[in-house]
Protein backbone atom coordinates (compact mmCIF):
# COMPACT_ATOMS: atom_id res chain seq x y z
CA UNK A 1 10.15 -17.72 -0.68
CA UNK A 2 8.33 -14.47 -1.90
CA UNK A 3 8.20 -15.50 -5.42
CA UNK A 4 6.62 -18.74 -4.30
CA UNK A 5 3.86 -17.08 -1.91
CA UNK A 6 3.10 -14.62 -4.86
CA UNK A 7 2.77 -18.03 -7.26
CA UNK A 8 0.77 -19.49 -4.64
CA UNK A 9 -1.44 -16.32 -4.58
CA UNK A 10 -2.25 -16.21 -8.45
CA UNK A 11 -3.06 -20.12 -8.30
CA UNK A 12 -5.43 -18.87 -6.30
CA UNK A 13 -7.07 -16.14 -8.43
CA UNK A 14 -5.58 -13.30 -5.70
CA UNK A 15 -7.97 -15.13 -2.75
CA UNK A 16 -5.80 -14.90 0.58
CA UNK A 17 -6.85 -16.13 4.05
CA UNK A 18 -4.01 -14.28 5.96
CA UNK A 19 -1.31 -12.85 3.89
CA UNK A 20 -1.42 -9.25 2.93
CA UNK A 21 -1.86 -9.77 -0.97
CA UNK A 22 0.05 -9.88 -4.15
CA UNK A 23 0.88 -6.14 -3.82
CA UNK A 24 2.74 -6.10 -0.35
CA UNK A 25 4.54 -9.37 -2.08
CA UNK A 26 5.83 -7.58 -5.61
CA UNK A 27 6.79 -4.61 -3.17
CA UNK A 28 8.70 -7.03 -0.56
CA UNK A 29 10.55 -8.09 -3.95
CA UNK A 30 10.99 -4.89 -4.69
CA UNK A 31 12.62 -3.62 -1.64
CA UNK A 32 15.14 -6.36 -1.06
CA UNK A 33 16.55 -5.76 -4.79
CA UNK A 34 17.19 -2.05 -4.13
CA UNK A 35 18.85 -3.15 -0.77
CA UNK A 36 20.98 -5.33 -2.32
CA UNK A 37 21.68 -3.22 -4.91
CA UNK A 38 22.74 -0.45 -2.60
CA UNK A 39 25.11 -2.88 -1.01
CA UNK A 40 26.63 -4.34 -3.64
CA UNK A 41 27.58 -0.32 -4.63
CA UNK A 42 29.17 0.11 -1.09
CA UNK A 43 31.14 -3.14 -1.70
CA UNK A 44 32.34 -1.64 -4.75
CA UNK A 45 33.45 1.50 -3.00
CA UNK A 46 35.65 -0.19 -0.43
């Protein structure tokens, strides 16, 4: 869903009505890989 809102932003030259903005989108993306990340590690652990 976030890569598609970030598409939809750059179709639209970075012009939002409500969302945030591209930024608070690539770091969304970023923060739910490093979560996942650090649970896949704690799976590993067990």
């Amino acid at each position: 869903m976030k890569l598609l809102r970030v598409k939809q932003i750059e179709d639209n030259n970075g012009t939002t009505l409500i969302s945030e903005g591209i930024d608070a989108n690539y770091y969304d993306i970023i923060n739910y890989s490093v979560f996942a990340l650090i649970k896949l590690d704690d799976i590993k652990q067990i």
